[in-house]
PDB file of N, CA and C in Angstrom:
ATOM      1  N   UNK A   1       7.178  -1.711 -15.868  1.00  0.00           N
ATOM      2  CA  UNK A   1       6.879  -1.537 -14.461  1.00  0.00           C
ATOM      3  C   UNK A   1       5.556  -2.229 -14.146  1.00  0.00           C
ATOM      4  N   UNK A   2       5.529  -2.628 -12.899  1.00  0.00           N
ATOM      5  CA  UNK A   2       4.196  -3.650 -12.653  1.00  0.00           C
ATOM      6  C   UNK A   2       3.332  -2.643 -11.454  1.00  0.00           C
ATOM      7  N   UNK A   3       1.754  -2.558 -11.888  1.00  0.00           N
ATOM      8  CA  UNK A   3       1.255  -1.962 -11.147  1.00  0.00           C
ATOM      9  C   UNK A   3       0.628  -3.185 -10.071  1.00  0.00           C
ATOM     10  N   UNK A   4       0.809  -3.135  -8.661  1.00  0.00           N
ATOM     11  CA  UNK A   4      -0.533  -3.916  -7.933  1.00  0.00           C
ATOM     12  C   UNK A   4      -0.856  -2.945  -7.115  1.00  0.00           C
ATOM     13  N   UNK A   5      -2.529  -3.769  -7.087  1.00  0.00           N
ATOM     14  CA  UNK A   5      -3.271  -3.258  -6.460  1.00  0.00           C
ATOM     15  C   UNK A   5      -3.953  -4.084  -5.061  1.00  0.00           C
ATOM     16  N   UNK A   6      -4.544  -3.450  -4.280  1.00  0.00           N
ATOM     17  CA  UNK A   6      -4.635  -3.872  -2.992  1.00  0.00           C
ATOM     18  C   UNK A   6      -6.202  -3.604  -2.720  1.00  0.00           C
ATOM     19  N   UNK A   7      -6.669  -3.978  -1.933  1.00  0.00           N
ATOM     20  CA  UNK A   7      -7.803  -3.746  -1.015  1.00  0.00           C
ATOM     21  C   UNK A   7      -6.849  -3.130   0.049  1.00  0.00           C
ATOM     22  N   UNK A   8      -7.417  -2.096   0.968  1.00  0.00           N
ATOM     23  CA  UNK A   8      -7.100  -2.124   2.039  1.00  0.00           C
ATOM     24  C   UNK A   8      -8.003  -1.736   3.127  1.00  0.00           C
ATOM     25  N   UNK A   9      -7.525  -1.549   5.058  1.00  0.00           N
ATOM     26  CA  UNK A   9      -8.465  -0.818   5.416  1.00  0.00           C
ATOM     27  C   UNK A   9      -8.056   0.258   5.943  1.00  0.00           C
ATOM     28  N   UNK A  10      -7.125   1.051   4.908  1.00  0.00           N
ATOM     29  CA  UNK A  10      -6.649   2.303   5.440  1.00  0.00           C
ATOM     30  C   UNK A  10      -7.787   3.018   5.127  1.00  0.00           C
ATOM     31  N   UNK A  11      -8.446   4.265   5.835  1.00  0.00           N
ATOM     32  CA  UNK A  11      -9.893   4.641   6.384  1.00  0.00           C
ATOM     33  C   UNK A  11      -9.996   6.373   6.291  1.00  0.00           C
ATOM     34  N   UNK A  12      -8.382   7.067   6.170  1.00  0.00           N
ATOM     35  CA  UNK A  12      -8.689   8.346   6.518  1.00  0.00           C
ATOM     36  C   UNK A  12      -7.296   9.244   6.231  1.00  0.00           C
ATOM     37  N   UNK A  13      -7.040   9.785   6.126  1.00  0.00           N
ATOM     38  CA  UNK A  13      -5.959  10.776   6.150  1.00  0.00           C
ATOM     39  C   UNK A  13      -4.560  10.596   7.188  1.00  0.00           C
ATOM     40  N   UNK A  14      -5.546  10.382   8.670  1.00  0.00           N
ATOM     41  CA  UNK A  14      -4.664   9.668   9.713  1.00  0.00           C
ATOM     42  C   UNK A  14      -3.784   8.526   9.402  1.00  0.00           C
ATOM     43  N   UNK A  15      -4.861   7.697   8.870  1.00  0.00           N
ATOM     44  CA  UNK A  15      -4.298   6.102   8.243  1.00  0.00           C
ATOM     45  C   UNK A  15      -3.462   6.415   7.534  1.00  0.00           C
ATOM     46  N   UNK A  16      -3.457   7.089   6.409  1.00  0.00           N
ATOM     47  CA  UNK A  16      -2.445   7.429   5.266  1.00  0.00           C
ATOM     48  C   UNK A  16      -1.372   7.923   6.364  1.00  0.00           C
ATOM     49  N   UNK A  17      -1.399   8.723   7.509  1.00  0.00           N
ATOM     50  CA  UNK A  17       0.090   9.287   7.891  1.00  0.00           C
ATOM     51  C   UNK A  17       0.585   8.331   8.015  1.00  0.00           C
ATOM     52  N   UNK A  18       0.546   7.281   8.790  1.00  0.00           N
ATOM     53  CA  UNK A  18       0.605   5.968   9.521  1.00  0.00           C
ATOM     54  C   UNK A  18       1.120   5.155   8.695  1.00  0.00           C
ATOM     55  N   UNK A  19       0.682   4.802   7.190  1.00  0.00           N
ATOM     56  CA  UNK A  19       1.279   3.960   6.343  1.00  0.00           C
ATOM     57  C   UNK A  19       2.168   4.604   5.544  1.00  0.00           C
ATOM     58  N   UNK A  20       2.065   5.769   5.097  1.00  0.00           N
ATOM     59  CA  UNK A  20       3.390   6.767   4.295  1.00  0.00           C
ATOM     60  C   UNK A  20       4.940   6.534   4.708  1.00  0.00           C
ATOM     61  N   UNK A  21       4.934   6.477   5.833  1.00  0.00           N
ATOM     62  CA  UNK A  21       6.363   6.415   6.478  1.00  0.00           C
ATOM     63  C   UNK A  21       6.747   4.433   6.104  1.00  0.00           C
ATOM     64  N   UNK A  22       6.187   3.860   6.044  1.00  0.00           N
ATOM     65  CA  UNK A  22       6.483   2.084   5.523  1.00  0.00           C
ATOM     66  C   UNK A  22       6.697   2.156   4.436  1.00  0.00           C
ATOM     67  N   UNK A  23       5.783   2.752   3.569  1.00  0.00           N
ATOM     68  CA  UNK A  23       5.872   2.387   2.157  1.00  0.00           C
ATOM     69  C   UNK A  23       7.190   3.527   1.577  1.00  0.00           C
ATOM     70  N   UNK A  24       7.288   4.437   2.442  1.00  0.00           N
ATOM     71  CA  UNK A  24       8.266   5.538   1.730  1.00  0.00           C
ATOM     72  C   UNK A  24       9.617   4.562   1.571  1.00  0.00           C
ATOM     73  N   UNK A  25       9.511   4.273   2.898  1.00  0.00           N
ATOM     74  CA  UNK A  25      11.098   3.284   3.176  1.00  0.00           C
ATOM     75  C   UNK A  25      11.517   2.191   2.536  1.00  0.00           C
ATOM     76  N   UNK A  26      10.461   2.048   1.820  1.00  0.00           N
ATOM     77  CA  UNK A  26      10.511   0.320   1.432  1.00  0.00           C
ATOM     78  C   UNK A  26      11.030   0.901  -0.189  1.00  0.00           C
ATOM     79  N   UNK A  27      12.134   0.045  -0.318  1.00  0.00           N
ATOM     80  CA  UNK A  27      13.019   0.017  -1.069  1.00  0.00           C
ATOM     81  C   UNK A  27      12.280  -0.817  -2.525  1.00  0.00           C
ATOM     82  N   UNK A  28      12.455  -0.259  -3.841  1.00  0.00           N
ATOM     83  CA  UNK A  28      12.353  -1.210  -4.659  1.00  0.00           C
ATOM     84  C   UNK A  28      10.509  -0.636  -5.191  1.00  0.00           C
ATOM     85  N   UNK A  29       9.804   0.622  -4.300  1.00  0.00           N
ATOM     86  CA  UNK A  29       8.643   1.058  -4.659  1.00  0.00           C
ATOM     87  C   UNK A  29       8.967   2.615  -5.560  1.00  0.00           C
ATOM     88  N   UNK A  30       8.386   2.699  -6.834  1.00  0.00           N
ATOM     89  CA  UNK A  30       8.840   3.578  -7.729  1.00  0.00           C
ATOM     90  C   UNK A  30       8.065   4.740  -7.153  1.00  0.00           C
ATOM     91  N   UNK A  31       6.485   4.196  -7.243  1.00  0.00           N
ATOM     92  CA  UNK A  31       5.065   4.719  -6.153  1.00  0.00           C
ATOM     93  C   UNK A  31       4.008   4.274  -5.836  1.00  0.00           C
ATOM     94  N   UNK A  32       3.125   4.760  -5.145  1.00  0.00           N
ATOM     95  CA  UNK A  32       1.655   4.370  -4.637  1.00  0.00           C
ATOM     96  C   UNK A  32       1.138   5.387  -4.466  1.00  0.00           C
ATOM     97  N   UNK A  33       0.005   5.096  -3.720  1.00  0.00           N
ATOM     98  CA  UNK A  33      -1.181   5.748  -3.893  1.00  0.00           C
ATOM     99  C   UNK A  33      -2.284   5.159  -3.526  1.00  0.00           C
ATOM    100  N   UNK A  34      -3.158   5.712  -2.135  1.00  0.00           N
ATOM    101  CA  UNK A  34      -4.267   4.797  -1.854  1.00  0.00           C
ATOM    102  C   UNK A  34      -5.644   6.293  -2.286  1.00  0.00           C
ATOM    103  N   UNK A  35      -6.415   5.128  -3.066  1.00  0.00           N
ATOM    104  CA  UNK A  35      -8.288   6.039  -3.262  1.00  0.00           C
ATOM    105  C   UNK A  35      -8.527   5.601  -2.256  1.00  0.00           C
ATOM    106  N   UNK A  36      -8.855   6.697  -1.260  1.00  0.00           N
ATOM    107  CA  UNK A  36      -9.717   7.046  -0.236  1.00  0.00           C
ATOM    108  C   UNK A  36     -11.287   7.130  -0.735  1.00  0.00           C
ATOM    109  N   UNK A  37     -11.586   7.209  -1.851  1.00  0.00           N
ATOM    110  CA  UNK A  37     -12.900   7.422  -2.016  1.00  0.00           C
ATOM    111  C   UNK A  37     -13.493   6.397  -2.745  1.00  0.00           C
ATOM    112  N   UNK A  38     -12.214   5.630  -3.420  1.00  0.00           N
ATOM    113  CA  UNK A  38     -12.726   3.905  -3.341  1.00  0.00           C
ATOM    114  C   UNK A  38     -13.584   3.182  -1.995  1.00  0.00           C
ATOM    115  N   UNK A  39     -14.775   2.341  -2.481  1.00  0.00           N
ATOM    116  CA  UNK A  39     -15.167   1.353  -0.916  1.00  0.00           C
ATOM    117  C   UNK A  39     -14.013   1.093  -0.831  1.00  0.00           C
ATOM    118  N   UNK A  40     -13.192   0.281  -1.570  1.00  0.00           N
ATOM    119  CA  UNK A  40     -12.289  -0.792  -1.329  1.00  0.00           C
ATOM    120  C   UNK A  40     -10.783  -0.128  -1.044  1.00  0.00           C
ATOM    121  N   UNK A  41     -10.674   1.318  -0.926  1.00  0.00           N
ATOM    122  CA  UNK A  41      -9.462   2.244  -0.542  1.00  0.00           C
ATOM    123  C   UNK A  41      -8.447   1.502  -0.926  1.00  0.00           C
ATOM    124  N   UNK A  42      -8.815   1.427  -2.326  1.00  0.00           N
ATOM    125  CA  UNK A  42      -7.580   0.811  -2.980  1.00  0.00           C
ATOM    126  C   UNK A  42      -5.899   1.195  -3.449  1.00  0.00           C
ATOM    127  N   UNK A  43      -5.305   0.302  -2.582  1.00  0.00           N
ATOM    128  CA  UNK A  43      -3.964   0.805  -2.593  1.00  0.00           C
ATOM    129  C   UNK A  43      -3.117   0.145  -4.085  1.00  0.00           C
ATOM    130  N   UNK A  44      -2.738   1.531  -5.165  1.00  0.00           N
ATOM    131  CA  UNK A  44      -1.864   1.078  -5.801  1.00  0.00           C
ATOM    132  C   UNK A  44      -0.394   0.958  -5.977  1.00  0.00           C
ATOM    133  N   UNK A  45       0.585   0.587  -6.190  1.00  0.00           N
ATOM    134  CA  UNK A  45       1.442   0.315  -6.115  1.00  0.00           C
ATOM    135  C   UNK A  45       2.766   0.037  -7.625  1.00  0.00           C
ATOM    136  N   UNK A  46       3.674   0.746  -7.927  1.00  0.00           N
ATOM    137  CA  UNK A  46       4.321   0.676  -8.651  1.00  0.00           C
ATOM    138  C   UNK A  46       6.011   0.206  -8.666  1.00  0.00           C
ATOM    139  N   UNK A  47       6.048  -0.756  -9.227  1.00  0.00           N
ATOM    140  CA  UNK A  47       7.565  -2.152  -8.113  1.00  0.00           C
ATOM    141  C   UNK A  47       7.652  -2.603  -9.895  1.00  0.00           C
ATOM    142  N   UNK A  48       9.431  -2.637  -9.889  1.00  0.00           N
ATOM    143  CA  UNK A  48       9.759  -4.068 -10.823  1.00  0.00           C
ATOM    144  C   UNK A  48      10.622  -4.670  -9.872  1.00  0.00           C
ATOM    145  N   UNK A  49      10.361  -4.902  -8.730  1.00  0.00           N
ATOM    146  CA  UNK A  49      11.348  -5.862  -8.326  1.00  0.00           C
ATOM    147  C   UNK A  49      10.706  -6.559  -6.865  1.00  0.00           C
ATOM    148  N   UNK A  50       9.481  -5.753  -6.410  1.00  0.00           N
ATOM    149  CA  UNK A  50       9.252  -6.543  -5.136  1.00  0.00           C
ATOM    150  C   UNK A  50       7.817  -7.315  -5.889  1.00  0.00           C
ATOM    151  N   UNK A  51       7.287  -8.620  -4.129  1.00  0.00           N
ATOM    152  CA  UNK A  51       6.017  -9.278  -5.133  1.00  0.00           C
ATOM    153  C   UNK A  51       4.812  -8.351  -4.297  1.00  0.00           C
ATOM    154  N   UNK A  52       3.916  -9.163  -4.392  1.00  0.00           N
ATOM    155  CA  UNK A  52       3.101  -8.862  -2.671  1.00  0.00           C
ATOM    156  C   UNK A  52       3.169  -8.960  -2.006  1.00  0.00           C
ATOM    157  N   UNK A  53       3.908 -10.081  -1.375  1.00  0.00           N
ATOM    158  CA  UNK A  53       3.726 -10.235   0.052  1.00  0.00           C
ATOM    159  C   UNK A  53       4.425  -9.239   0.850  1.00  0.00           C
ATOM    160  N   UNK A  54       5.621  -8.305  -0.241  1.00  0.00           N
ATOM    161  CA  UNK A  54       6.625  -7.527   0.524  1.00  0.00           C
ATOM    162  C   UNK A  54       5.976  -5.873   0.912  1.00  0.00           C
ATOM    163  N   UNK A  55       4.852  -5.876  -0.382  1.00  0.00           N
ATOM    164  CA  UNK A  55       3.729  -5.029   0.042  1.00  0.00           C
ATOM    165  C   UNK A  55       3.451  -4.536   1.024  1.00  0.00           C
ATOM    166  N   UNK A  56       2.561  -6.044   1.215  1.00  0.00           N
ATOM    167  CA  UNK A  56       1.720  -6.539   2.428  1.00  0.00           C
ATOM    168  C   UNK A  56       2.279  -6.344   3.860  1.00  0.00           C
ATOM    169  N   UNK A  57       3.755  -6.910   4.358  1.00  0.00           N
ATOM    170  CA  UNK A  57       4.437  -6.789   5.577  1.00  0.00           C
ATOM    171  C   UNK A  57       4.502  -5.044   5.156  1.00  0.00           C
ATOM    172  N   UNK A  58       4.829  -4.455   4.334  1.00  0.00           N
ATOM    173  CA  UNK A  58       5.117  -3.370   4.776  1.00  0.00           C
ATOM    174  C   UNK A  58       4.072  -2.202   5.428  1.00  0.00           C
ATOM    175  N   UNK A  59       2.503  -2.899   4.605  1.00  0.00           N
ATOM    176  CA  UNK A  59       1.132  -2.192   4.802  1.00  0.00           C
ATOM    177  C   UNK A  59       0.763  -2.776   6.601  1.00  0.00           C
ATOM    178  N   UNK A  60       1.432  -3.712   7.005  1.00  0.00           N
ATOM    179  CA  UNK A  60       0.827  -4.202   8.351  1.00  0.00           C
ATOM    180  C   UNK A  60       2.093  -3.606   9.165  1.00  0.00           C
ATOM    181  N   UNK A  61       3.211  -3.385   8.733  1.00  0.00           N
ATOM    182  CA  UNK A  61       4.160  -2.893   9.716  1.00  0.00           C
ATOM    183  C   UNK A  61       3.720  -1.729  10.727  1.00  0.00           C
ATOM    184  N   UNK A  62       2.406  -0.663   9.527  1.00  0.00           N
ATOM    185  CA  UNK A  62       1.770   0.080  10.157  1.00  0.00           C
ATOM    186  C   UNK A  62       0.473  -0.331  10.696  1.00  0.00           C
ATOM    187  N   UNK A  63       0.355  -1.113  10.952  1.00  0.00           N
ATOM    188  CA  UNK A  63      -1.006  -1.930  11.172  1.00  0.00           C
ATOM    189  C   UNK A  63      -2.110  -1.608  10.319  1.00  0.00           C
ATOM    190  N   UNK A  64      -1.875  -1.884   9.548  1.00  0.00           N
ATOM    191  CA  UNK A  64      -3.066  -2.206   8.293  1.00  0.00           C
ATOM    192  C   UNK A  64      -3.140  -3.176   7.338  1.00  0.00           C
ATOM    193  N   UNK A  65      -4.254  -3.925   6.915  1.00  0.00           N
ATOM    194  CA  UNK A  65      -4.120  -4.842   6.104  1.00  0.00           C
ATOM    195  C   UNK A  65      -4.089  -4.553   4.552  1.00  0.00           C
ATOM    196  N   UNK A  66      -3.208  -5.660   3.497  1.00  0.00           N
ATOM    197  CA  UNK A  66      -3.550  -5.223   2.212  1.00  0.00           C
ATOM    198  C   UNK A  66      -3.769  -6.756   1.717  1.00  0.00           C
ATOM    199  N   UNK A  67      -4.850  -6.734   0.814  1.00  0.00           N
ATOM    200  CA  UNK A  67      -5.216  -7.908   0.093  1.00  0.00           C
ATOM    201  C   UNK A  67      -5.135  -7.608  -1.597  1.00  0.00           C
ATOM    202  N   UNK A  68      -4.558  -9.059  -1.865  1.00  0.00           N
ATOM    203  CA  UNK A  68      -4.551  -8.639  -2.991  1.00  0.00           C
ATOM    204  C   UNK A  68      -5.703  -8.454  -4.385  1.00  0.00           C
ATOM    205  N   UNK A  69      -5.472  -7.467  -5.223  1.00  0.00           N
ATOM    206  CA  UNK A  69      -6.596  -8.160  -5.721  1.00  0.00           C
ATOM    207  C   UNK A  69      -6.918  -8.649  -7.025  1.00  0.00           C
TER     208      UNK A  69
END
Protein backbone atom coordinates (compact mmCIF):
# COMPACT_ATOMS: atom_id res chain seq x y z
CA UNK A 1 0.00 0.00 0.00
CA UNK A 2 1.38 3.51 -0.84
CA UNK A 3 1.23 6.19 1.71
CA UNK A 4 1.09 10.10 0.27
CA UNK A 5 1.36 12.83 1.86
CA UNK A 6 0.15 16.37 1.29
CA UNK A 7 0.59 19.86 2.54
CA UNK A 8 -2.62 21.27 2.93
CA UNK A 9 -4.71 24.35 4.00
CA UNK A 10 -7.30 22.53 5.73
CA UNK A 11 -7.23 24.87 9.11
CA UNK A 12 -9.84 23.42 11.62
CA UNK A 13 -12.35 20.85 12.41
CA UNK A 14 -14.88 22.80 10.09
CA UNK A 15 -12.36 22.23 7.20
CA UNK A 16 -12.11 18.58 8.04
CA UNK A 17 -16.19 18.43 7.81
CA UNK A 18 -15.92 19.95 4.41
CA UNK A 19 -13.22 17.62 3.05
CA UNK A 20 -14.46 14.17 4.81
CA UNK A 21 -17.41 13.86 2.59
CA UNK A 22 -14.71 13.98 -0.93
CA UNK A 23 -12.30 11.88 0.33
CA UNK A 24 -14.94 9.35 1.91
CA UNK A 25 -16.38 8.99 -1.69
CA UNK A 26 -13.44 8.72 -3.54
CA UNK A 27 -13.07 5.32 -4.51
CA UNK A 28 -9.72 3.41 -4.47
CA UNK A 29 -8.73 5.40 -0.73
CA UNK A 30 -8.07 2.53 1.95
CA UNK A 31 -7.53 5.93 4.44
CA UNK A 32 -6.41 9.34 5.51
CA UNK A 33 -5.97 11.47 7.91
CA UNK A 34 -5.09 15.17 8.20
CA UNK A 35 -2.49 16.55 11.52
CA UNK A 36 -4.17 19.48 12.44
CA UNK A 37 -1.37 20.21 14.70
CA UNK A 38 1.14 19.86 11.92
CA UNK A 39 2.19 23.74 10.45
CA UNK A 40 1.89 21.99 7.31
CA UNK A 41 -1.74 20.07 8.32
CA UNK A 42 -0.49 17.36 6.69
CA UNK A 43 -2.80 15.26 4.83
CA UNK A 44 -2.02 11.49 4.70
CA UNK A 45 -3.32 9.24 2.49
CA UNK A 46 -3.46 5.44 1.91
CA UNK A 47 -4.26 4.27 -2.19
CA UNK A 48 -2.78 1.25 -4.32
CA UNK A 49 -4.44 2.38 -7.14
CA UNK A 50 -5.01 6.21 -7.35
CA UNK A 51 -1.82 8.90 -8.07
CA UNK A 52 -1.99 12.52 -6.80
CA UNK A 53 -3.46 14.36 -8.84
CA UNK A 54 -6.76 12.23 -8.07
CA UNK A 55 -6.03 13.28 -4.44
CA UNK A 56 -5.71 16.64 -5.22
CA UNK A 57 -9.20 17.18 -7.43
CA UNK A 58 -10.75 15.45 -4.71
CA UNK A 59 -9.08 17.86 -1.76
CA UNK A 60 -10.25 21.04 -4.05
CA UNK A 61 -13.69 19.56 -4.87
CA UNK A 62 -14.09 20.85 -1.27
CA UNK A 63 -12.19 23.82 -1.82
CA UNK A 64 -8.99 23.15 -0.44
CA UNK A 65 -5.65 22.81 -1.69
CA UNK A 66 -3.22 19.69 -1.47
CA UNK A 67 0.45 19.81 -2.48
CA UNK A 68 2.46 17.29 -2.78
CA UNK A 69 5.18 16.56 -0.80
Amino acid sequence: MNKLTFKTNIQCGNCLSKVSPKLNEQSGIQGWQVDLQDPDRTLTVETDVLNPEDIQKAVLKAGFIAILK
